[in-house]
C-alpha atoms as a PDB file:
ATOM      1  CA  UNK A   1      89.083 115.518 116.562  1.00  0.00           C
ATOM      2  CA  UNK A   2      86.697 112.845 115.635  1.00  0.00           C
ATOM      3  CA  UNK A   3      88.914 109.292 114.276  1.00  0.00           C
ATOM      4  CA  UNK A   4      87.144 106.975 111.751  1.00  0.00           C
ATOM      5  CA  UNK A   5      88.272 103.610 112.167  1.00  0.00           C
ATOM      6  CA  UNK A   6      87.119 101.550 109.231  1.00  0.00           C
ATOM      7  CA  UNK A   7      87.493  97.223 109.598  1.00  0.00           C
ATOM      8  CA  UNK A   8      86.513  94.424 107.420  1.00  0.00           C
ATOM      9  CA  UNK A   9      87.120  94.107 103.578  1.00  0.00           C
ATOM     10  CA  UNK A  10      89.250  91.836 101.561  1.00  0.00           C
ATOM     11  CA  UNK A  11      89.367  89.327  99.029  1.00  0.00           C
ATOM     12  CA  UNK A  12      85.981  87.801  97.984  1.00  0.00           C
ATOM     13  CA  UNK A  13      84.900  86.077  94.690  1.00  0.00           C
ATOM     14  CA  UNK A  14      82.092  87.359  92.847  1.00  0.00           C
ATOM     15  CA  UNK A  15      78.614  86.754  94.102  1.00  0.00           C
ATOM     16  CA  UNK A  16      80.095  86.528  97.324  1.00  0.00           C
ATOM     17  CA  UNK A  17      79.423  89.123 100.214  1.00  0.00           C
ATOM     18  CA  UNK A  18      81.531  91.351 103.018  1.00  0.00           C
ATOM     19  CA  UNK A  19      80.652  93.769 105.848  1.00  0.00           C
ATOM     20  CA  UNK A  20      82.473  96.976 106.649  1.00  0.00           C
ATOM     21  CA  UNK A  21      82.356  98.464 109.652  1.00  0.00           C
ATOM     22  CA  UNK A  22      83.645 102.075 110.692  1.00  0.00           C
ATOM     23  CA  UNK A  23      83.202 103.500 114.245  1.00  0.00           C
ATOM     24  CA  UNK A  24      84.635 107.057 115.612  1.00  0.00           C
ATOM     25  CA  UNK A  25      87.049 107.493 118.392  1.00  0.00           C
ATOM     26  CA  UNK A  26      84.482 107.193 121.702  1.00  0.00           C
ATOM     27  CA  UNK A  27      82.181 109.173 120.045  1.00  0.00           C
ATOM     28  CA  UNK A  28      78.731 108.422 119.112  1.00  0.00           C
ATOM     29  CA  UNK A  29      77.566 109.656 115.365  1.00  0.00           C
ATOM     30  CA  UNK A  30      74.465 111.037 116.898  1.00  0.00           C
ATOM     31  CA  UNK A  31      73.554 114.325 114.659  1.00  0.00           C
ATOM     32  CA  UNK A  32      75.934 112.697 112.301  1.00  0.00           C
ATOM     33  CA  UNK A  33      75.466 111.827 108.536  1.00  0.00           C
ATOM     34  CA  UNK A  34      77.698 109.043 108.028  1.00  0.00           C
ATOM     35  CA  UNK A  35      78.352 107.493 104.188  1.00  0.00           C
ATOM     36  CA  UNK A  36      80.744 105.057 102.055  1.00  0.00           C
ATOM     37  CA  UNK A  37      82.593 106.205  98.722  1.00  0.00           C
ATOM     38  CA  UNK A  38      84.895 103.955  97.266  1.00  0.00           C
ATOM     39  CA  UNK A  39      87.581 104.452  94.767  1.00  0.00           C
ATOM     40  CA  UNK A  40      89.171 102.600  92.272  1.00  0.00           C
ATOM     41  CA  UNK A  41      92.336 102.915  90.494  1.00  0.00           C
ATOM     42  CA  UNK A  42      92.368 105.138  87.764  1.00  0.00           C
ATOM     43  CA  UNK A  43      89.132 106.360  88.818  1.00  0.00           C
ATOM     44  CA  UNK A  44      87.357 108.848  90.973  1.00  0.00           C
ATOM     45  CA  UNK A  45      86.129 108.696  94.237  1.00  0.00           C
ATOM     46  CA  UNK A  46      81.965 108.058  94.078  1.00  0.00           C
ATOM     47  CA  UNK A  47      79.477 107.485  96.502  1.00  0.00           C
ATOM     48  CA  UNK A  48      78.398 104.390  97.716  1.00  0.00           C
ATOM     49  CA  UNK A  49      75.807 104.537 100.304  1.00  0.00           C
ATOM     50  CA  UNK A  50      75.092 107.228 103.517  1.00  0.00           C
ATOM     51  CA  UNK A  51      72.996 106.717 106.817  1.00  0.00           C
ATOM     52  CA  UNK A  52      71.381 110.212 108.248  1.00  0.00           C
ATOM     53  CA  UNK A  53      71.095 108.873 112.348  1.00  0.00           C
ATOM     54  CA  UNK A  54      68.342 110.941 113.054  1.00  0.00           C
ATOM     55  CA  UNK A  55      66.006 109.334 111.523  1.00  0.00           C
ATOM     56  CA  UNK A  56      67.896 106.620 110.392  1.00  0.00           C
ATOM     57  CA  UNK A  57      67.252 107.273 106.476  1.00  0.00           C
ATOM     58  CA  UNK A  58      69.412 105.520 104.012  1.00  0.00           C
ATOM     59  CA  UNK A  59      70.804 106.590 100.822  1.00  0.00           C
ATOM     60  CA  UNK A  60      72.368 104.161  97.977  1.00  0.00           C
ATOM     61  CA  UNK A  61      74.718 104.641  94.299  1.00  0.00           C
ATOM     62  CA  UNK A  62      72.539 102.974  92.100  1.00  0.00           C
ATOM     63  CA  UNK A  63      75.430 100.753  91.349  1.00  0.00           C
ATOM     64  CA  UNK A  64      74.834  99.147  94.795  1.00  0.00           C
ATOM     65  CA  UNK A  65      71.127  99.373  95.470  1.00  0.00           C
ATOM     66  CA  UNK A  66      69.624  96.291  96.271  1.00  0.00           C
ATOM     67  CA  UNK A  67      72.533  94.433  96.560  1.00  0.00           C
ATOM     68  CA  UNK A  68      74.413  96.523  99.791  1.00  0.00           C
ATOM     69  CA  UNK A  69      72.543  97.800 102.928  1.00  0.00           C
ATOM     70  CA  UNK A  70      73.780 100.165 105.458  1.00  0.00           C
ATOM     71  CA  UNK A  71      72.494  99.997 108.883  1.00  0.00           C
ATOM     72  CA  UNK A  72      73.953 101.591 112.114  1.00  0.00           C
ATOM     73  CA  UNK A  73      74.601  99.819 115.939  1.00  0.00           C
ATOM     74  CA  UNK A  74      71.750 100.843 118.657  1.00  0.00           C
ATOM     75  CA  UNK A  75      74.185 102.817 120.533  1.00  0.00           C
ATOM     76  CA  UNK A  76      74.960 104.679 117.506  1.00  0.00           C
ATOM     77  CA  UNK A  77      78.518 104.236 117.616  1.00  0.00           C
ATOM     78  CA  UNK A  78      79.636 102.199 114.437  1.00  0.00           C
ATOM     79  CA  UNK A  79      78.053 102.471 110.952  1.00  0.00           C
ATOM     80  CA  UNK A  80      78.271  99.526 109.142  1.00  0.00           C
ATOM     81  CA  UNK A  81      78.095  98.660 105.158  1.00  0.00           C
ATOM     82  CA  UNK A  82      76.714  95.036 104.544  1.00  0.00           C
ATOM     83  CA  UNK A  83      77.855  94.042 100.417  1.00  0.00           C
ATOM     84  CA  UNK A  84      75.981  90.986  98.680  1.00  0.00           C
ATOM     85  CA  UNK A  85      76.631  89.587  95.901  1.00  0.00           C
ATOM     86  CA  UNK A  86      79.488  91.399  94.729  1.00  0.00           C
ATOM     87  CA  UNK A  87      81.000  92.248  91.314  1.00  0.00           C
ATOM     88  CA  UNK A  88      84.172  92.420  90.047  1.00  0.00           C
ATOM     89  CA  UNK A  89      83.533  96.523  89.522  1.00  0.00           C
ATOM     90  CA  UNK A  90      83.053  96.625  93.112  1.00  0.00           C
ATOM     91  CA  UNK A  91      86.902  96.648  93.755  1.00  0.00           C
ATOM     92  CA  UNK A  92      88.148  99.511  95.361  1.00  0.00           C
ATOM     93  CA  UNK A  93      89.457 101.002  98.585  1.00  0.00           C
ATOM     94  CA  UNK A  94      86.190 101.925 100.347  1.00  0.00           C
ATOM     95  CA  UNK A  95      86.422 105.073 102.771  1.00  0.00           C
ATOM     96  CA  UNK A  96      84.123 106.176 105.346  1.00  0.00           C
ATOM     97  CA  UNK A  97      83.302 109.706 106.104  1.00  0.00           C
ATOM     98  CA  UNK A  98      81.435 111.246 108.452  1.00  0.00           C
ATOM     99  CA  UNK A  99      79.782 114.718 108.892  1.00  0.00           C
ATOM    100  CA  UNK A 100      77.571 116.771 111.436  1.00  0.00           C
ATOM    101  CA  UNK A 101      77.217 119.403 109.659  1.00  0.00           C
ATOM    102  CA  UNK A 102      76.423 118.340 105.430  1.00  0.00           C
ATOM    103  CA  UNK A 103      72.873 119.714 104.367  1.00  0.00           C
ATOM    104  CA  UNK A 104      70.648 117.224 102.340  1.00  0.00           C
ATOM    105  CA  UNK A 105      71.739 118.168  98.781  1.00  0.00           C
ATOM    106  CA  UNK A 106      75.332 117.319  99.400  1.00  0.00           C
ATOM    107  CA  UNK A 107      75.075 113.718 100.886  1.00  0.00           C
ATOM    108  CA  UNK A 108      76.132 111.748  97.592  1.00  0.00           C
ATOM    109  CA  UNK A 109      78.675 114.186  97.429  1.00  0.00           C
ATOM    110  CA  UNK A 110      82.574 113.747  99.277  1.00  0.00           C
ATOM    111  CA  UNK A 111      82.687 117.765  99.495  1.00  0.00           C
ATOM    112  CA  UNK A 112      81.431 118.276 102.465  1.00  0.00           C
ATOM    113  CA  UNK A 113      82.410 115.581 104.614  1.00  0.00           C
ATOM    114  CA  UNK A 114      84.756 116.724 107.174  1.00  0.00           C
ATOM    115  CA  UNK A 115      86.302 113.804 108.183  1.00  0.00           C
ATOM    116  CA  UNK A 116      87.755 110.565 106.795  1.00  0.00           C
ATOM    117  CA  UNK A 117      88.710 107.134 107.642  1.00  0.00           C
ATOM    118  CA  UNK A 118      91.594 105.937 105.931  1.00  0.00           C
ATOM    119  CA  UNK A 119      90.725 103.201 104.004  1.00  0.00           C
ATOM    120  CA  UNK A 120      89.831  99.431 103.293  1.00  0.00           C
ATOM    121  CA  UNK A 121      90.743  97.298 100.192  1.00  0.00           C
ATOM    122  CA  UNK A 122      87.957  95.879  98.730  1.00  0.00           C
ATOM    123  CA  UNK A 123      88.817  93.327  96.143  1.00  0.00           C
ATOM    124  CA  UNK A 124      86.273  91.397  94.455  1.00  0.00           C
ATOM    125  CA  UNK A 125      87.779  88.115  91.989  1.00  0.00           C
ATOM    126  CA  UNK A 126      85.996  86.928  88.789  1.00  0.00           C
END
């Protein structure tokens, strides 16, 4: 059973930046498509941002393009989500997911992601 562990977030002010990280339990996310959604309250989940390893292509939410970067670790074990200059509207709780098995047209969408971290506040002050 593959574990997402998800780290960083908190309280920033606007314009400000934070990193999220999320690795799997021992495992590597070779083969793996690995992405972001967020949600906020009231609101539904959306998609954020999602790294395909092999190959190492990136995907972005036009909400966040240009201004958040995902990246993964050389020994392909943690994905991380670097956020600049952040917005209030960024605040949410920002999940990472993580599939093997999620073909191309489905990336920006949470359906087919089979397993889930549990969660980090994001909170971003005007």
């Amino acid at each position: 059973q593959v574990q997402l562990v998800e780290s960083g977030g908190g309280l920033v002010q606007a314009g400000g930046s934070l990193s999220l990280s999320c690795a799997a339990n021992g495992r590597t996310f070779s083969g793996y498509v690995t992405a972001w959604f967020r949600q906020a309250p009231g609101k539904e989940r959306e998609f954020v941002a999602a790294l395909k390893w092999n190959g190492r292509y990136t995907y972005y939410a036009d909400s966040v393009k240009g201004r958040f970067t995902i990246s993964g670790d050389n020994a392909k074990t943690t994905v991380l989500l670097q956020m600049n200059s952040l917005k209030p509207e960024d605040t949410a709780v920002y999940y990472c997911a993580a599939s093997r098995t999620i073909i191309q047209s489905s990336i920006r969408s949470g359906i087919q992601y089979a397993h889930w971290g549990q969660g980090t506040q994001v909170t971003v002050s005007s």
